[in-house]
N, C-alpha and C. Protein backbone atom coordinates (compact mmCIF):
# COMPACT_ATOMS: atom_id res chain seq x y z
N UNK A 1 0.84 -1.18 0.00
CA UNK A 1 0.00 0.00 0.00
C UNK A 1 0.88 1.24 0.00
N UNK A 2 0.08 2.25 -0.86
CA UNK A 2 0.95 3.61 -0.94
C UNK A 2 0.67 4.25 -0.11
N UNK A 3 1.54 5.60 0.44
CA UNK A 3 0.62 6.36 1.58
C UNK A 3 0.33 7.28 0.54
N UNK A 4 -0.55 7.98 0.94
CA UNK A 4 -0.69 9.20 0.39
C UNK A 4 -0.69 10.17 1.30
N UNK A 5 -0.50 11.60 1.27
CA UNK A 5 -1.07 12.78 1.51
C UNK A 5 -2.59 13.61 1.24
N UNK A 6 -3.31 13.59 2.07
CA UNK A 6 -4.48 13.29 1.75
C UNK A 6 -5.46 15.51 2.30
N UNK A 7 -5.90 15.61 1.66
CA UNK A 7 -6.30 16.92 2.01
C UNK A 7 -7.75 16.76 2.91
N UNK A 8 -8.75 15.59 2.08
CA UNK A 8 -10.26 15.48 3.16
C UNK A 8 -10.28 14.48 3.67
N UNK A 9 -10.79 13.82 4.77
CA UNK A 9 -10.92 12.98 5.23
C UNK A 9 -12.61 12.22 5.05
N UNK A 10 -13.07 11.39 4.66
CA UNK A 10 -14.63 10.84 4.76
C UNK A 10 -14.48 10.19 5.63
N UNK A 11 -15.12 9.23 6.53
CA UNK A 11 -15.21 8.25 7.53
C UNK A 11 -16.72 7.71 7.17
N UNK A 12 -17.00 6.65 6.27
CA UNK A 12 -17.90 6.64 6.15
C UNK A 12 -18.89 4.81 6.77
N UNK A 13 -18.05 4.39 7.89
CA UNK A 13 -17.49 3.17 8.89
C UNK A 13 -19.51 3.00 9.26
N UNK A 14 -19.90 1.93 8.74
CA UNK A 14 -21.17 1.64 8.82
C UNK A 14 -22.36 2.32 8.28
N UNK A 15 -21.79 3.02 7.33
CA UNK A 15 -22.84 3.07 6.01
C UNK A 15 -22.60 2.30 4.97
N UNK A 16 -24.63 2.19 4.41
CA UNK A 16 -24.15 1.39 3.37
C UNK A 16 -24.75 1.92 2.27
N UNK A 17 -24.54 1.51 1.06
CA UNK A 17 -24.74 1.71 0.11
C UNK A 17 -25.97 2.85 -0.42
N UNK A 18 -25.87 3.76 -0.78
CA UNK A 18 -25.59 4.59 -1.68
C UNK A 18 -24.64 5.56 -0.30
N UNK A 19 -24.44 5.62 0.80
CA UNK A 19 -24.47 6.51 1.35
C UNK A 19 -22.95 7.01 1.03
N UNK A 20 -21.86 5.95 1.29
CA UNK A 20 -20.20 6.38 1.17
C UNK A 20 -19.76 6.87 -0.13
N UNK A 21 -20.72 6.48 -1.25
CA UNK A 21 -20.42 7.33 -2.68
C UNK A 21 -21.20 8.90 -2.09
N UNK A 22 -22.07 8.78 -1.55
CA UNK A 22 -22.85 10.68 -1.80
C UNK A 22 -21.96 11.29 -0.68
N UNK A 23 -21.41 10.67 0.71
CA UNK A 23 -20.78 10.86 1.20
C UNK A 23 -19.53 11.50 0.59
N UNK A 24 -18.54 10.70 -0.42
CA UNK A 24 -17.62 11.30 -1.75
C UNK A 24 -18.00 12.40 -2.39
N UNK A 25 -19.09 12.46 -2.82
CA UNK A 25 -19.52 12.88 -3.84
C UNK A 25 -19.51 14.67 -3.00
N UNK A 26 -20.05 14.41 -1.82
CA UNK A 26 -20.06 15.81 -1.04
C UNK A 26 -18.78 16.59 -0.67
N UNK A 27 -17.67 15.40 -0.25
CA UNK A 27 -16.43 16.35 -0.52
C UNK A 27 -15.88 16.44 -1.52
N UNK A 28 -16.04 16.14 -2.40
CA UNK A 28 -15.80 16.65 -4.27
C UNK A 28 -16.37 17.64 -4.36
N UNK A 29 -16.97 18.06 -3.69
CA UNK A 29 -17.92 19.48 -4.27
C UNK A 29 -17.25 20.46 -3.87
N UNK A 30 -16.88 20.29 -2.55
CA UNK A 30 -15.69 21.07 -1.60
C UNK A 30 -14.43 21.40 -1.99
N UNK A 31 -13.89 20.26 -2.96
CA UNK A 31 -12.18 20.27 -2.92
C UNK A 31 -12.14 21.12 -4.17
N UNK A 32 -11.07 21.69 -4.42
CA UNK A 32 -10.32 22.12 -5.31
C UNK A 32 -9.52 20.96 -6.34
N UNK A 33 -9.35 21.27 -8.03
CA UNK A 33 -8.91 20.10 -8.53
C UNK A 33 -6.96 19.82 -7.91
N UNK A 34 -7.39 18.55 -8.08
CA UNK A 34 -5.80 18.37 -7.77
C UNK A 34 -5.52 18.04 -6.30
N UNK A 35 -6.78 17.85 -5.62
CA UNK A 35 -6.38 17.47 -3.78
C UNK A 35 -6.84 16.34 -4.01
N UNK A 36 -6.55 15.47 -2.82
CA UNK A 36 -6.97 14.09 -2.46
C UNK A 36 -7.78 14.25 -1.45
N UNK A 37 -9.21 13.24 -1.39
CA UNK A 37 -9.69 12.33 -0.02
C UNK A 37 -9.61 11.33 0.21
N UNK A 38 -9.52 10.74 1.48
CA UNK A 38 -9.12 9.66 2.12
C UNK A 38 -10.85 9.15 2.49
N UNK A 39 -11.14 8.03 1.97
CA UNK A 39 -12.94 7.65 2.34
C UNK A 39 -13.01 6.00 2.91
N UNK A 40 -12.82 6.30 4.48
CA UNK A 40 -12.97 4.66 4.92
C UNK A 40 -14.35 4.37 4.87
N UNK A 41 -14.72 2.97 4.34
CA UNK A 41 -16.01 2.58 4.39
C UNK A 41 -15.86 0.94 4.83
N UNK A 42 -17.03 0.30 5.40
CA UNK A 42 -16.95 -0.37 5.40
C UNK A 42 -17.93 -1.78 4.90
N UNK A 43 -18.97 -0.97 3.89
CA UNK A 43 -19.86 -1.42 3.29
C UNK A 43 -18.90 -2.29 1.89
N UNK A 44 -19.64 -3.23 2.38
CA UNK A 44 -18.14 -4.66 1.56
C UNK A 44 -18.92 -4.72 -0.12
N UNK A 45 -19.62 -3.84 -0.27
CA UNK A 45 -19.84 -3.73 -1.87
C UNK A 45 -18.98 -2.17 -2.30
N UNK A 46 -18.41 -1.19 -1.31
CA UNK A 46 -17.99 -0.38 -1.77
C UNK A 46 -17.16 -0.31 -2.62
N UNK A 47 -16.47 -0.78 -2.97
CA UNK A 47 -15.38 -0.76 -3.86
C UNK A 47 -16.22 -0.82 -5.13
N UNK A 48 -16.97 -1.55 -5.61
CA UNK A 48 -17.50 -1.75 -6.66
C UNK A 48 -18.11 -0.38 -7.27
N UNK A 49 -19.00 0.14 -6.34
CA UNK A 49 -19.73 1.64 -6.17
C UNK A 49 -18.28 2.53 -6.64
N UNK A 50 -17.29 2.66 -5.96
CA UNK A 50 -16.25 3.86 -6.19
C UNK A 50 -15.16 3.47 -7.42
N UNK A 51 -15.00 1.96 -8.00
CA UNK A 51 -14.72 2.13 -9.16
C UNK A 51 -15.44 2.04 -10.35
N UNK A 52 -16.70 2.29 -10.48
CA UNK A 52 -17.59 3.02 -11.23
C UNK A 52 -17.83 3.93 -11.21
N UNK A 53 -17.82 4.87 -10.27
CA UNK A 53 -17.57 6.34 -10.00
C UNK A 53 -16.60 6.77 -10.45
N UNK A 54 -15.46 6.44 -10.15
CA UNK A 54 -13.79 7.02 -10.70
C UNK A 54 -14.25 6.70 -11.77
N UNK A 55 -14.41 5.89 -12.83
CA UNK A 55 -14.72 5.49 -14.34
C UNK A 55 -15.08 6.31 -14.88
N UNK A 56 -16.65 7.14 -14.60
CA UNK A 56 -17.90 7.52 -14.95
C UNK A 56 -17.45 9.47 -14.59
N UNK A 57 -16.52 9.47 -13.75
CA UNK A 57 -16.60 11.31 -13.20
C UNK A 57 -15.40 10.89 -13.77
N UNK A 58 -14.21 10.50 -14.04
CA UNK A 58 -13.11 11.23 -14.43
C UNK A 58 -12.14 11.22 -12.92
N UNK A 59 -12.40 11.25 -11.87
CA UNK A 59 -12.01 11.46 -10.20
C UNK A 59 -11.32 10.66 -10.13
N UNK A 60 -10.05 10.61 -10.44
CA UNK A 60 -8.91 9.19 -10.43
C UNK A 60 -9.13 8.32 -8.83
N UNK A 61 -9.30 6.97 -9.30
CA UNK A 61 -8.90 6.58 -7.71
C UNK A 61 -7.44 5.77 -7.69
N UNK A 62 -6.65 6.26 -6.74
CA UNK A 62 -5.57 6.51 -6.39
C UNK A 62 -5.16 5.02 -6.15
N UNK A 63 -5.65 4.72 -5.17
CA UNK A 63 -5.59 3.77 -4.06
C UNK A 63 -7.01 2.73 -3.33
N UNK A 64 -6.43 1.57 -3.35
CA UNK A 64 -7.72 1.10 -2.36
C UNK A 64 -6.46 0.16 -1.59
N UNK A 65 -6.85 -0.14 -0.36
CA UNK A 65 -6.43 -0.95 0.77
C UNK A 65 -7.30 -1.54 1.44
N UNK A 66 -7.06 -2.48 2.27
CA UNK A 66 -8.29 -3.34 2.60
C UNK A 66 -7.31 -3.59 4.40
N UNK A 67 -7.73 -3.18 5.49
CA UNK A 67 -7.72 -3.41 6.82
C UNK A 67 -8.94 -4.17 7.78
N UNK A 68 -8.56 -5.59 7.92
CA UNK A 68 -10.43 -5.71 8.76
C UNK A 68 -11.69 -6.03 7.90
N UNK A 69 -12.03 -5.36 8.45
CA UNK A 69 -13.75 -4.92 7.88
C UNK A 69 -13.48 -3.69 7.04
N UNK A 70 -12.78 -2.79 7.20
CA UNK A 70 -12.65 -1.82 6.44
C UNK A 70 -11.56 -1.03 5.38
N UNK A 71 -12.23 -0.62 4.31
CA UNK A 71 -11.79 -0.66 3.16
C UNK A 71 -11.24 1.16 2.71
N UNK A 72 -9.80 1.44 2.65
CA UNK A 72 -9.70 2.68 2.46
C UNK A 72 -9.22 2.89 1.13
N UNK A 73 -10.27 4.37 0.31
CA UNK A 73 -10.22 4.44 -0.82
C UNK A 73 -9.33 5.69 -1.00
N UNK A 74 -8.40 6.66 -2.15
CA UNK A 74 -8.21 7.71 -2.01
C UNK A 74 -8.50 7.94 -3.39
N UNK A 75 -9.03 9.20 -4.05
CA UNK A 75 -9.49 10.06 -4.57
C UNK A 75 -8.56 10.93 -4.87
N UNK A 76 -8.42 11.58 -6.29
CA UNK A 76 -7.73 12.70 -6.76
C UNK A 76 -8.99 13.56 -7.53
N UNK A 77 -9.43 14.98 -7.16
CA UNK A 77 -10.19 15.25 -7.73
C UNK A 77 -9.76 15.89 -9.18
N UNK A 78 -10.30 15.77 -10.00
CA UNK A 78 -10.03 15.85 -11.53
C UNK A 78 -10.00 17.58 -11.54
């Protein structure tokens, strides 16, 4: 796993589905292009949800790691 430097943080640890993408989706609205978020989730279909998202917006995803139950994604906003 890479580290990154990360500018937002999500915590999105027992939501599920649709919530940790709109959860994303809300600090994308926030960031400036060119920062990163860091989005732990632990809804075990997430990954699927956020690399269709990165696909579909253009929002590179960086990184995924897998700790536990929970799954950390990072985000570059386009």
């Amino acid at each position: 796993m890479l580290a990154f430097d990360y500018d937002y943080d999500v915590d999105a640890s027992g939501l599920n589905c649709p919530l940790p993408l709109l959860r994303l989706k809300k600090a994308l609205i926030a960031m400036s292009s060119g920062e990163v978020v860091r989005v732990i989730a632990t809804d075990p279909a997430a990954h699927l949800d956020f690399g269709v998202f990165a696909e579909q917006s253009g929002n590179p995803l960086l990184e995924v790691a897998k700790s536990g139950d929970k799954q950390v994604f990072y985000f570059q906003k386009k």
